[in-house]
Protein backbone atom coordinates (compact mmCIF):
# COMPACT_ATOMS: atom_id res chain seq x y z
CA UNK A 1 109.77 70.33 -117.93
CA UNK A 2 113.45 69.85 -119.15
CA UNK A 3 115.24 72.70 -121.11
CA UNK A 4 115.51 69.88 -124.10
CA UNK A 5 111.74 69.63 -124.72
CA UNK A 6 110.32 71.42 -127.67
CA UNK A 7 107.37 72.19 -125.18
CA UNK A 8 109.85 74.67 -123.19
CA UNK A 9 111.64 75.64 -126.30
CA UNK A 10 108.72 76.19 -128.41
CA UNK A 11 106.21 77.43 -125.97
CA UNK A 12 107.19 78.21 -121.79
CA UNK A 13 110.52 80.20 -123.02
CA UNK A 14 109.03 82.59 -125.50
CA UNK A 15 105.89 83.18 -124.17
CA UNK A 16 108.46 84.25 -120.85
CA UNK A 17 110.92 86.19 -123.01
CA UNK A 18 107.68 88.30 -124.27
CA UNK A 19 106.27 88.64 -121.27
CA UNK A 20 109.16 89.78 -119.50
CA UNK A 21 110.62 92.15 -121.50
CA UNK A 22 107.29 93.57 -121.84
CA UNK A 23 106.77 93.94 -118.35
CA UNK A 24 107.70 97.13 -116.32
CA UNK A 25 110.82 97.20 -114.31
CA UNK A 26 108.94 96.67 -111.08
CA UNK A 27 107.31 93.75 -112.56
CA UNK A 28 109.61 91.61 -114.00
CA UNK A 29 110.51 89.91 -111.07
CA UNK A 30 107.17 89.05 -110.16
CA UNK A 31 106.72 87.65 -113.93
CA UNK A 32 109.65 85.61 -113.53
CA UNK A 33 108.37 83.98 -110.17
CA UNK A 34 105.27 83.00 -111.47
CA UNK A 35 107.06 81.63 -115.00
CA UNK A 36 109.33 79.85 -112.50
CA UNK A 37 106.26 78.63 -110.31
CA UNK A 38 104.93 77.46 -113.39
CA UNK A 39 107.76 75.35 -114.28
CA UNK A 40 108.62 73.70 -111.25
CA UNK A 41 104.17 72.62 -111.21
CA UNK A 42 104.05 71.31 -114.71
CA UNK A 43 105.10 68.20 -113.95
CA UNK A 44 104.03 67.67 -110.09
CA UNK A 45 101.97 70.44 -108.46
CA UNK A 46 101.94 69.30 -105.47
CA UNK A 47 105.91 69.54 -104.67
CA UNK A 48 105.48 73.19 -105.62
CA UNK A 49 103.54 73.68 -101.88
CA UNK A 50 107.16 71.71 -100.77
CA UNK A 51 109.43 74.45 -101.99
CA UNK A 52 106.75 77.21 -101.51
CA UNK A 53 106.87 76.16 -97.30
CA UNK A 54 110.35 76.02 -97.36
CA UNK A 55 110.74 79.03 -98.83
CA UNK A 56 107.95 80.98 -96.37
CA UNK A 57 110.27 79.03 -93.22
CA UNK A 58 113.42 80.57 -94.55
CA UNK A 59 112.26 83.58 -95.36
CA UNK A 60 110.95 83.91 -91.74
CA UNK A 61 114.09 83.10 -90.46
CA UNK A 62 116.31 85.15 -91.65
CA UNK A 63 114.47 88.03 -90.47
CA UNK A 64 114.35 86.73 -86.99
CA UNK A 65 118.33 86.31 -87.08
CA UNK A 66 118.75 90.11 -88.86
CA UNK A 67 116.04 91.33 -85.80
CA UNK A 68 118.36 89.35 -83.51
CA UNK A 69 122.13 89.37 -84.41
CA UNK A 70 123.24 91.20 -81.45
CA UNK A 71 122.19 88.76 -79.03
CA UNK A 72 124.69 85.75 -80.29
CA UNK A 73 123.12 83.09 -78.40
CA UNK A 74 120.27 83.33 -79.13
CA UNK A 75 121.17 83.74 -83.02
CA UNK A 76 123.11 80.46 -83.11
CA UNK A 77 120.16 78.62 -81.24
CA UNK A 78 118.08 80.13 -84.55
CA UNK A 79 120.70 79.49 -86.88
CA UNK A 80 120.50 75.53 -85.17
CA UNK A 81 116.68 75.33 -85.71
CA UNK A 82 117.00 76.55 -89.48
CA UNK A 83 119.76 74.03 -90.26
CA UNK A 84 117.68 70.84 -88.58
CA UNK A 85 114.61 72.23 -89.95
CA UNK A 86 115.76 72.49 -92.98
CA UNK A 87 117.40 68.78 -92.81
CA UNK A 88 114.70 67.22 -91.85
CA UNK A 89 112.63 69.01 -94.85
CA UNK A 90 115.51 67.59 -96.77
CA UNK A 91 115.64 63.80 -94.91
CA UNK A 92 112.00 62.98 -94.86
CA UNK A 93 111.87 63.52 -98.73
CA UNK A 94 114.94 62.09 -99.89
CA UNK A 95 116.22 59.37 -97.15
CA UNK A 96 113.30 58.18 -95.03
CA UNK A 97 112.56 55.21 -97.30
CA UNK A 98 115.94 54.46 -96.95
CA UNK A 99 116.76 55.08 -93.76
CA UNK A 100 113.84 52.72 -92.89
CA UNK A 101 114.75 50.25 -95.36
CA UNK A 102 118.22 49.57 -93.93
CA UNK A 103 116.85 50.06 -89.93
CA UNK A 104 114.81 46.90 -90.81
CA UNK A 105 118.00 45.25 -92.42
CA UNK A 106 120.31 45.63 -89.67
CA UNK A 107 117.58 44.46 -86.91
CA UNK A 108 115.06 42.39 -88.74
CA UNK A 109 112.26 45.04 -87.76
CA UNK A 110 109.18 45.04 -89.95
CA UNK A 111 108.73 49.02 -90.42
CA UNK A 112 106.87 50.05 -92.91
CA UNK A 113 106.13 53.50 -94.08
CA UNK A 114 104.86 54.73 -97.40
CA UNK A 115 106.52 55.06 -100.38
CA UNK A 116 107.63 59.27 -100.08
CA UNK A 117 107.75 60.54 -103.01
CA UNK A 118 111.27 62.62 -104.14
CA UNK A 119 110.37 66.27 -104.76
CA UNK A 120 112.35 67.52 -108.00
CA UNK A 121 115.46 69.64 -107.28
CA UNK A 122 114.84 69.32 -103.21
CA UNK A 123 118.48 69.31 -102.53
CA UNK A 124 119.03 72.33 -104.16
CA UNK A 125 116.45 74.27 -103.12
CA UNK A 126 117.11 73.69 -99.71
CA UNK A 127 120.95 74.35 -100.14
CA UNK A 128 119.67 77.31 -102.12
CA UNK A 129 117.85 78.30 -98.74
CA UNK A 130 119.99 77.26 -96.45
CA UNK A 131 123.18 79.92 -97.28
CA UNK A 132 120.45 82.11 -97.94
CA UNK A 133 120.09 82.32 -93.86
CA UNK A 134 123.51 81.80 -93.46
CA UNK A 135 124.59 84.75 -95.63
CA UNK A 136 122.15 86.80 -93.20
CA UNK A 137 123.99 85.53 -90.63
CA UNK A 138 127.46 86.84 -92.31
CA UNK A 139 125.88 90.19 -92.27
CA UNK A 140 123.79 89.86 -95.58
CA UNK A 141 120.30 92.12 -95.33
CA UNK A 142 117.14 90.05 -94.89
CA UNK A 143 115.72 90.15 -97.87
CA UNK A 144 112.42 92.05 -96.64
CA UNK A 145 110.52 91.29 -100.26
CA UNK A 146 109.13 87.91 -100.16
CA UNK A 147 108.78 87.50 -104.01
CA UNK A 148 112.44 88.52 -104.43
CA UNK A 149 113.39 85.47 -101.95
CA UNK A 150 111.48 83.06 -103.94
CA UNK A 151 112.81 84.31 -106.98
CA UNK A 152 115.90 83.64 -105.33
CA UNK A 153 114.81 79.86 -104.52
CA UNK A 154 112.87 78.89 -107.04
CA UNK A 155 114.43 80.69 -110.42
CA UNK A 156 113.91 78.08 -113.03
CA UNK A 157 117.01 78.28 -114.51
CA UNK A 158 119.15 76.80 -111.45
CA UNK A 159 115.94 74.99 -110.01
CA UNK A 160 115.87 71.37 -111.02
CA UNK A 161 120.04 70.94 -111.43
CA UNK A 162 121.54 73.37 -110.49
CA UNK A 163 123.92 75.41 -110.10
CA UNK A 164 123.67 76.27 -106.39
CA UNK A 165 123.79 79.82 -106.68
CA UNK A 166 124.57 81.79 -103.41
CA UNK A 167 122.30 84.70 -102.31
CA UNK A 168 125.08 87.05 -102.02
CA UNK A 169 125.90 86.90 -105.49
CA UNK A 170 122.84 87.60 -107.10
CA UNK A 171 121.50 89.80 -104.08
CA UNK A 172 122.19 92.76 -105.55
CA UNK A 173 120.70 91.78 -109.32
CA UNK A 174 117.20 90.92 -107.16
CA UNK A 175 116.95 94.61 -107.05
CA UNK A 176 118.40 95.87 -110.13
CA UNK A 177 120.08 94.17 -113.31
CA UNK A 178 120.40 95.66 -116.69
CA UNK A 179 119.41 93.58 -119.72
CA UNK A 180 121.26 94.38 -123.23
CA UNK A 181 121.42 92.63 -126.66
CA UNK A 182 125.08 91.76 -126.29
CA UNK A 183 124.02 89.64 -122.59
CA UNK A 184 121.05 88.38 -124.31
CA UNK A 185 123.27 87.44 -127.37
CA UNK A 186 125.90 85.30 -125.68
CA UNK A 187 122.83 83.93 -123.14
CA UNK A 188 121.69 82.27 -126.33
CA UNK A 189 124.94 81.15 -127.63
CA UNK A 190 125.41 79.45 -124.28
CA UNK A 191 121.93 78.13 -124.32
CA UNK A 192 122.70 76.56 -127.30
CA UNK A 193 126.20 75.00 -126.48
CA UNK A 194 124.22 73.24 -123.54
CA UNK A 195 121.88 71.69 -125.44
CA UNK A 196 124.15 70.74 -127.54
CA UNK A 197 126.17 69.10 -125.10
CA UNK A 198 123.02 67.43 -123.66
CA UNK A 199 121.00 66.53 -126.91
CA UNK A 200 124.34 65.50 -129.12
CA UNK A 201 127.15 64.24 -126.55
CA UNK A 202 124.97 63.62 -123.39
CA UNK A 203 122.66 61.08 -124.65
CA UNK A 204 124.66 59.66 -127.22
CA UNK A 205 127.08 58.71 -124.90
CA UNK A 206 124.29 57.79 -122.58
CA UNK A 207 122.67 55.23 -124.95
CA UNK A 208 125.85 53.31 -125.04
CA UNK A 209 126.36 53.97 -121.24
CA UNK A 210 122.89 52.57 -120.47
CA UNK A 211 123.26 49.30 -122.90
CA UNK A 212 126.00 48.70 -121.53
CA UNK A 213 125.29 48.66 -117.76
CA UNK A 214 122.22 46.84 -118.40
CA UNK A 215 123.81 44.02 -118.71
CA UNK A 216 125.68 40.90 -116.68
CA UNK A 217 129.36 42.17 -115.58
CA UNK A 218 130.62 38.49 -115.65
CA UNK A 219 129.20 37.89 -119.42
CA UNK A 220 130.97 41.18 -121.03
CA UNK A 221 134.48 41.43 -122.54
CA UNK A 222 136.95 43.66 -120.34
CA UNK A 223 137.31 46.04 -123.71
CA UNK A 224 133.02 46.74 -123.23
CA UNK A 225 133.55 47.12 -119.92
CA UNK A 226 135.64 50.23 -120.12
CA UNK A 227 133.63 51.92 -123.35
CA UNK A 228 131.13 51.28 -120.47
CA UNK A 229 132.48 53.27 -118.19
CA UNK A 230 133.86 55.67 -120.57
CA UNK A 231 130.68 56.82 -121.95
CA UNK A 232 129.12 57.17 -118.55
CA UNK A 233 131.81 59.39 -118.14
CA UNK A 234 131.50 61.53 -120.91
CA UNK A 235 127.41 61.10 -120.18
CA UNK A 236 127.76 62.61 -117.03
CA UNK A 237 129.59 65.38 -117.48
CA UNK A 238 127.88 66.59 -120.53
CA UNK A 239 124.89 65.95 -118.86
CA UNK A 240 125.74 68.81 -115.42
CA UNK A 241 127.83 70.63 -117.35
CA UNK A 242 125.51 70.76 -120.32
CA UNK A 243 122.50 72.04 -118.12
CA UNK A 244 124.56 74.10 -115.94
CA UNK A 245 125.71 76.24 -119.54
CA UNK A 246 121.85 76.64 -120.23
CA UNK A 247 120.89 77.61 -117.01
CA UNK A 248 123.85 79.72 -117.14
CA UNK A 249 122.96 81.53 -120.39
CA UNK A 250 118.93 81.73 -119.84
CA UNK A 251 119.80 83.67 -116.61
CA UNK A 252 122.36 85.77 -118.88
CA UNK A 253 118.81 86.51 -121.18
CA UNK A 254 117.16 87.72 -118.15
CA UNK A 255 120.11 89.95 -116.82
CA UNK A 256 121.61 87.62 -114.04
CA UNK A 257 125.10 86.83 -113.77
CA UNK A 258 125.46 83.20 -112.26
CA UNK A 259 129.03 81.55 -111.66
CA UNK A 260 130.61 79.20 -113.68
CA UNK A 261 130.33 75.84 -112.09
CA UNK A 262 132.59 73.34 -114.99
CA UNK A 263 136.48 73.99 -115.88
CA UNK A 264 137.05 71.23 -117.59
CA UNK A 265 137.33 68.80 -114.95
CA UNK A 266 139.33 66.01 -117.05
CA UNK A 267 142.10 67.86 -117.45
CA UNK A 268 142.83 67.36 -113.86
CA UNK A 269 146.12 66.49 -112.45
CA UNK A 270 144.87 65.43 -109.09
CA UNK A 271 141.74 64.84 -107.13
CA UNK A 272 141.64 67.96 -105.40
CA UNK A 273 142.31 70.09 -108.93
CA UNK A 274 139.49 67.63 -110.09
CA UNK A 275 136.65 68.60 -107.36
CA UNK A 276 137.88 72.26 -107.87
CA UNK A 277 136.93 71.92 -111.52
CA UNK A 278 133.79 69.56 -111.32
CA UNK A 279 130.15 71.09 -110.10
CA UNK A 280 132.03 73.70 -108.71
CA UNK A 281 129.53 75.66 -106.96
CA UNK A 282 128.70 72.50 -104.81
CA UNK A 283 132.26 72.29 -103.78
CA UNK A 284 132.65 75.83 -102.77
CA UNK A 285 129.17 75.56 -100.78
CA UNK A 286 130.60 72.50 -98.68
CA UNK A 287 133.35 74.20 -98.14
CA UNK A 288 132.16 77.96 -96.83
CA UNK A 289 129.31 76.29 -95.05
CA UNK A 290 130.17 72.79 -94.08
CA UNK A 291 134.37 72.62 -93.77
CA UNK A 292 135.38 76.44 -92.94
CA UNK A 293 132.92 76.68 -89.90
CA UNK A 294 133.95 72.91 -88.78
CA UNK A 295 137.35 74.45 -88.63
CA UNK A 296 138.76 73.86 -91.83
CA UNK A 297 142.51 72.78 -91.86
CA UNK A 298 143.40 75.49 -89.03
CA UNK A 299 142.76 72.85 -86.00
CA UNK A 300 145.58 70.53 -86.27
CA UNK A 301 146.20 67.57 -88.60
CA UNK A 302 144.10 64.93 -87.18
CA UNK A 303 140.92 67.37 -86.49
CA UNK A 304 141.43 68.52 -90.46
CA UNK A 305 140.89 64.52 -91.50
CA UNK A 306 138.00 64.27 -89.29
CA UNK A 307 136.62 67.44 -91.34
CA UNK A 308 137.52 66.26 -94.86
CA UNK A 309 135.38 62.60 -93.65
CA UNK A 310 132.41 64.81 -92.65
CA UNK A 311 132.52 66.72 -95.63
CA UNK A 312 132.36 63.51 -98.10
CA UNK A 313 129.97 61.59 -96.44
CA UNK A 314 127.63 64.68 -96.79
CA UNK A 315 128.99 65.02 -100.71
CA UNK A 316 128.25 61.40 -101.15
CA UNK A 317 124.52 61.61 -99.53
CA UNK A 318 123.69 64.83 -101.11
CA UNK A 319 123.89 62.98 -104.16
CA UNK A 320 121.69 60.15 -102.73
CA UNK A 321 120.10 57.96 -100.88
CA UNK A 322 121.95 55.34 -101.77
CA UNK A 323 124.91 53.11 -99.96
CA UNK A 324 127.50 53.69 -103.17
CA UNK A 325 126.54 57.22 -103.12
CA UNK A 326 128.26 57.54 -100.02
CA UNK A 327 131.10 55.13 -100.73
CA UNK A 328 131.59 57.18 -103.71
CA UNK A 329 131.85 60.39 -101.89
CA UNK A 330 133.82 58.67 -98.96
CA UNK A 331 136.15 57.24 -101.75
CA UNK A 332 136.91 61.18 -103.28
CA UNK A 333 137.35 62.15 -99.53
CA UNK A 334 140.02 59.17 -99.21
CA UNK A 335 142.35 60.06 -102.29
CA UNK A 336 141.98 64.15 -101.26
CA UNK A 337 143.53 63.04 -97.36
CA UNK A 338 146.02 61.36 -99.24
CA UNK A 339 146.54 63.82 -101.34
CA UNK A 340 147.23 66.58 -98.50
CA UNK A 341 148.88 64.21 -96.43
CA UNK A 342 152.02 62.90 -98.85
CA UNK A 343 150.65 62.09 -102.73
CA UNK A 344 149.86 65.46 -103.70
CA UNK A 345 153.94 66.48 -103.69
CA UNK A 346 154.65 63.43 -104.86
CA UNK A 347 152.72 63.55 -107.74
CA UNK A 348 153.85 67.20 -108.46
CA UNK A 349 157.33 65.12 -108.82
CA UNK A 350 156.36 63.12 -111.71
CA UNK A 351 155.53 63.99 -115.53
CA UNK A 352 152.38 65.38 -115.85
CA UNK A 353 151.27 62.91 -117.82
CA UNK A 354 150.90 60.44 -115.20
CA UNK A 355 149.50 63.28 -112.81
CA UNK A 356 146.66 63.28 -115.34
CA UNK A 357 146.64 59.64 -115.95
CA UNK A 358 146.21 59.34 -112.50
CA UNK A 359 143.54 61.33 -112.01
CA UNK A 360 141.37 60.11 -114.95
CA UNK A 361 142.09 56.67 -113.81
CA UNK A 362 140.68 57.41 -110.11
CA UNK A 363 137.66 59.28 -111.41
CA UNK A 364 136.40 56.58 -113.71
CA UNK A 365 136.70 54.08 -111.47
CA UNK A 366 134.46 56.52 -108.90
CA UNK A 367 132.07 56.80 -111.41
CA UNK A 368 131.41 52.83 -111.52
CA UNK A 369 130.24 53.19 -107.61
CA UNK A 370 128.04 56.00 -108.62
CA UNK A 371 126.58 54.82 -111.81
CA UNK A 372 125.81 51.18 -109.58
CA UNK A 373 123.14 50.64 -108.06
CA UNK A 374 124.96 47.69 -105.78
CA UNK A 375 128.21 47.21 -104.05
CA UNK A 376 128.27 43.69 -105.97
CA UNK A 377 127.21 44.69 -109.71
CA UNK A 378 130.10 47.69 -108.53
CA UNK A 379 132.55 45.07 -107.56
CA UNK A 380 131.89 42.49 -110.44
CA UNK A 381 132.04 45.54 -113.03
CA UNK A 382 135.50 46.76 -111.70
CA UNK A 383 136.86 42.90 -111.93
CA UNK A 384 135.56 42.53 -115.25
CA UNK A 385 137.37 45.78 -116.54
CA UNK A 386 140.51 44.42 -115.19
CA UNK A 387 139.68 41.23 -116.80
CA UNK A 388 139.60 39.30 -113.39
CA UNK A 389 136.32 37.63 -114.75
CA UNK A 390 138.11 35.48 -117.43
CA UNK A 391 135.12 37.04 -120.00
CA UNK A 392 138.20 37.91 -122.80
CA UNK A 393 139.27 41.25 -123.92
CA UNK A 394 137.42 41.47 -126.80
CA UNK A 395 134.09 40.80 -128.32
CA UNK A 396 131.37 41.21 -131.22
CA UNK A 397 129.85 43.94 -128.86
CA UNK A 398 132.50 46.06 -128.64
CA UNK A 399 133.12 46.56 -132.71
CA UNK A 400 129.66 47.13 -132.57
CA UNK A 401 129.40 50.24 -130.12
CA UNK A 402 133.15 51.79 -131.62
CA UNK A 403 131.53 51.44 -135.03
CA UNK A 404 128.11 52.53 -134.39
CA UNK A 405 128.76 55.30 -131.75
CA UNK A 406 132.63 55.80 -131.74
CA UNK A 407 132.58 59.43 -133.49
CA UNK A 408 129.93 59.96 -131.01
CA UNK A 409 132.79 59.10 -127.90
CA UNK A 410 135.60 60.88 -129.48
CA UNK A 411 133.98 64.30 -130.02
CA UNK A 412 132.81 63.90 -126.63
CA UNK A 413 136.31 63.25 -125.21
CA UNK A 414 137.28 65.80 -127.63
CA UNK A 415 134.78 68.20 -126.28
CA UNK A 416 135.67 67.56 -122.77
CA UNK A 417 139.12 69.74 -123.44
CA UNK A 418 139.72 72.87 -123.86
CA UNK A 419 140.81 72.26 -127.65
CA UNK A 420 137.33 73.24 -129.24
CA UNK A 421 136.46 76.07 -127.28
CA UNK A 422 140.33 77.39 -128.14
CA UNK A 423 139.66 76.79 -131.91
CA UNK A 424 136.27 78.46 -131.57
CA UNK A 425 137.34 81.64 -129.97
CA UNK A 426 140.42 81.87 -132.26
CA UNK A 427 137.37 81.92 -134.84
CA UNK A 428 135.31 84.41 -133.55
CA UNK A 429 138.10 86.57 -133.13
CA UNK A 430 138.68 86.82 -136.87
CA UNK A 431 135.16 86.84 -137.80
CA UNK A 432 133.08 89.90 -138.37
CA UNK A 433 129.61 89.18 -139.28
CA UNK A 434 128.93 91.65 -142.25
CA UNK A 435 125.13 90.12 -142.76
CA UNK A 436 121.73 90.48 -140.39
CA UNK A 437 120.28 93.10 -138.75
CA UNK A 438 122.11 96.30 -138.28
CA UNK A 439 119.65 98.80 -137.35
CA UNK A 440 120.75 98.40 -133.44
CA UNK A 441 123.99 97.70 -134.74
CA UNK A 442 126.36 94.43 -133.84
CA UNK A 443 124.75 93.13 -131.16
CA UNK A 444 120.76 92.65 -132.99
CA UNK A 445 122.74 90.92 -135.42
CA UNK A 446 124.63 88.13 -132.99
CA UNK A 447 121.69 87.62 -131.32
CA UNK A 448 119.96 86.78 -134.79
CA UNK A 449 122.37 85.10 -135.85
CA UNK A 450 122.40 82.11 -133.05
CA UNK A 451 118.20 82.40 -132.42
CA UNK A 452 118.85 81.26 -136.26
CA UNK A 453 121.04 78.40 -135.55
CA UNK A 454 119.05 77.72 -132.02
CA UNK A 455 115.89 76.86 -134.80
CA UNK A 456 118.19 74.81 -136.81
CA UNK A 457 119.35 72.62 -133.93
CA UNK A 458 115.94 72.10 -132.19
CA UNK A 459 114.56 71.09 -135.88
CA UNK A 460 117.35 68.64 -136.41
CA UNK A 461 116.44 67.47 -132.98
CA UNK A 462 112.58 67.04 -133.28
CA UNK A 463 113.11 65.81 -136.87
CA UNK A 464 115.36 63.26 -135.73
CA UNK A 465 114.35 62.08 -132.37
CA UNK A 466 114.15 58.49 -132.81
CA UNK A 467 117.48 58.54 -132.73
CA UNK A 468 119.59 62.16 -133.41
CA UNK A 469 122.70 60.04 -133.68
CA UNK A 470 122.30 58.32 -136.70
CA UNK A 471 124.54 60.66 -138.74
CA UNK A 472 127.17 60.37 -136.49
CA UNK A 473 127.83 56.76 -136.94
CA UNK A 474 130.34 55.23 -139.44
């Protein structure tokens, strides 16, 4: 069930909202599991026992490492099981069929194994559980409630994409949150600024992403090649960022506070500021539970390389089984080495403009490894935006796509600054609204006045769903 659909927006979310805030305090957590439950089922019931088992294993662990933390040896053997069993969870789901697939390439084997399904959201869920234990380990409380724990795991907000939401931020809200008009007021203005972002900017830019890709590198013009890329950009980001701001603000509705996880990553003037802007609460996971405890940067120069080249590779297959995956994440972990070792202070030497030319420039061309789905469509794409494949520099395809969809692009690069959300705030700052509501004062009346323009935007987007971009074309 995606946030988007007019089956969660029309039915699943109010239906919840009702039955929540209708629901006694000691209740509402237990409402919110099953609504969660629910959602995660709708579209494959069967992965729900997946997340349910992993859940139950976790859950079991971390009480044996709060019975046991004095003993330290024996903790860390427990704290070695729950990693590899987790892992494994995690591997036979997501990278048997491939780990298979290339065992039989390398030695001409014939193994065969079923196709394994992927479970939806399994890496998160398991990263979800995985600093669950590990916060437990850091001194955290077991968390002796089991429906609090899958709450925890399985709140649909941050289930399918994210973000990865640590236990020890939220471990306190499990217990006790406060809801209030002015939270559930800005929840829904951020719901609706994500699906904006996702139903407007996302997909527009997606449709020309996806045109585009689908066809021959060596038969498009160098100038289609980068909108190409360029909308994949702008797809992509709108797309996490989009779902991370409704995630964001339905948790707000329901009196959870979860961390921002986009800064405006384009703005960046390096790699590093990039990856501490982009999906940042799978950055700072990778780095509290991955880098710090392999010993960080505090074990000499050579041993803090080694750590940054674990620490991609496991970026790059998080995001997939998939050989650019990983050259993709190994590719982030190369410019951030060079970075530490010598770029990064020369770089702070130049104008910034070229600092964040630079780091555009390296981030697009990442996102051609990651959008590919081969090291040679990769290569031939990269040579034909270069225009190494003698295709021209322009052609009838690309006036078509900057007419058609070009307002589309631009308030989606526009979007991906700061400028708007500058402009915007400068605007609510002067505003008073002096209609709606005022028998609970301000707040009733902000929270009408965006469940007001939430209707408006889901009826543009039902009304125009065969394609919700036409009135943004020339």
């Amino acid at each position: 069930m995606l946030f988007s659909s007019t089956v969660f927006l029309f039915l699943f979310l109010p239906i919840v909202l009702v039955l929540y805030f209708l629901s006694p305090r000691p209740f509402k957590n237990t409402v919110l599991l099953g609504a969660s439950l629910f959602f995660y089922a709708w579209g494959e019931p069967r992965f729900a026992i997946i997340m349910l088992f992993s859940t139950a294993m976790n859950y079991v662990f971390a009480l044996i490492v709060d019975a046991k933390r004095e003993d330290t040896t024996k903790v860390k053997w427990i704290m070695g099981a729950m990693v590899v069993s987790n892992l494994l969870l995690l591997g036979v789901f997501k990278y048997s069929n491939f780990i298979v697939d290339n065992i039989n390439a390398m030695l001409g084997t014939g193994i065969d194994i079923p196709k394994i399904p992927l479970p939806l959201g399994i890496s998160f869920f398991t990263f979800h559980a995985i600093s669950y234990v590990i916060d437990v380990y850091h001194k955290e409380k077991a968390q002796k409630n089991p429906i609090n724990l899958a709450l925890y795991i399985a709140f649909f907000p941050q289930l399918i994409a994210g973000p990865i939401v640590r236990y020890h931020t939220i471990s306190d809200q499990l217990k006790m949150r406060f809801e209030t008009f002015q939270r559930f007021a800005y929840g829904t203005k951020r719901f609706i600024m994500g699906l904006g972002k996702k139903m407007i900017l996302a997909n527009g830019c997606a449709y020309v992403a996806d045109h585009i890709f689908a066809q021959n590198p060596g038969s498009m013009s160098t100038s289609l090649a980068w909108i190409g890329i360029i909308a994949y950009s702008l797809q992509i980001y709108f797309d996490f960022s989009g779902y991370s701001d409704m995630a964001i603000g339905l948790a707000k509705m329901f009196g959870f506070d979860f961390l921002e996880n986009f800064n405006y990553p384009y703005i960046s003037r390096s790699i590093s500021e990039f990856w501490r802007r982009w999906h940042i609460s799978l950055g700072s996971w990778f780095r509290d539970y991955v880098y710090i405890p392999l010993g960080g940067n505090r074990t000499g120069e050579m041993r803090t390389y080694w750590n940054l080249f674990i620490v991609w590779m496991a970026t790059g297959i998080w995001h997939g089984a998939s050989w650019t995956f990983i050259a993709w994440g190994l590719y982030y972990g190369a410019f951030i080495m060079l970075e530490k070792a010598f770029l990064g202070k020369l770089l702070k030497q130049l104008p910034r403009f070229i600092q964040h030319s630079y780091a555009v420039f390296i981030v697009i061309i990442g996102w051609v490894f990651f959008r590919s789905e081969t090291f040679s469509y990769a290569y031939a794409y990269i040579q034909t935006m270069f225009g190494f494949n003698g295709t021209g520099l322009w052609d009838t395809h690309v006036s078509y796509y900057l007419t058609q969809y070009g307002v589309v692009i631009l308030l989606a690069i526009i979007g991906s600054t700061p400028l708007l959300k500058l402009l915007i705030d400068k605007v609510e700052d002067k505003a008073e609204i002096s209609q709606g509501i005022r028998i609970f004062g301000r707040d009733i009346a902000v929270t009408s006045y965006y469940a007001v323009i939430l209707v408006i935007t889901v009826v543009y987007m039902v009304s125009n769903s065969f394609n919700p971009f036409i009135y943004f074309r020339f």
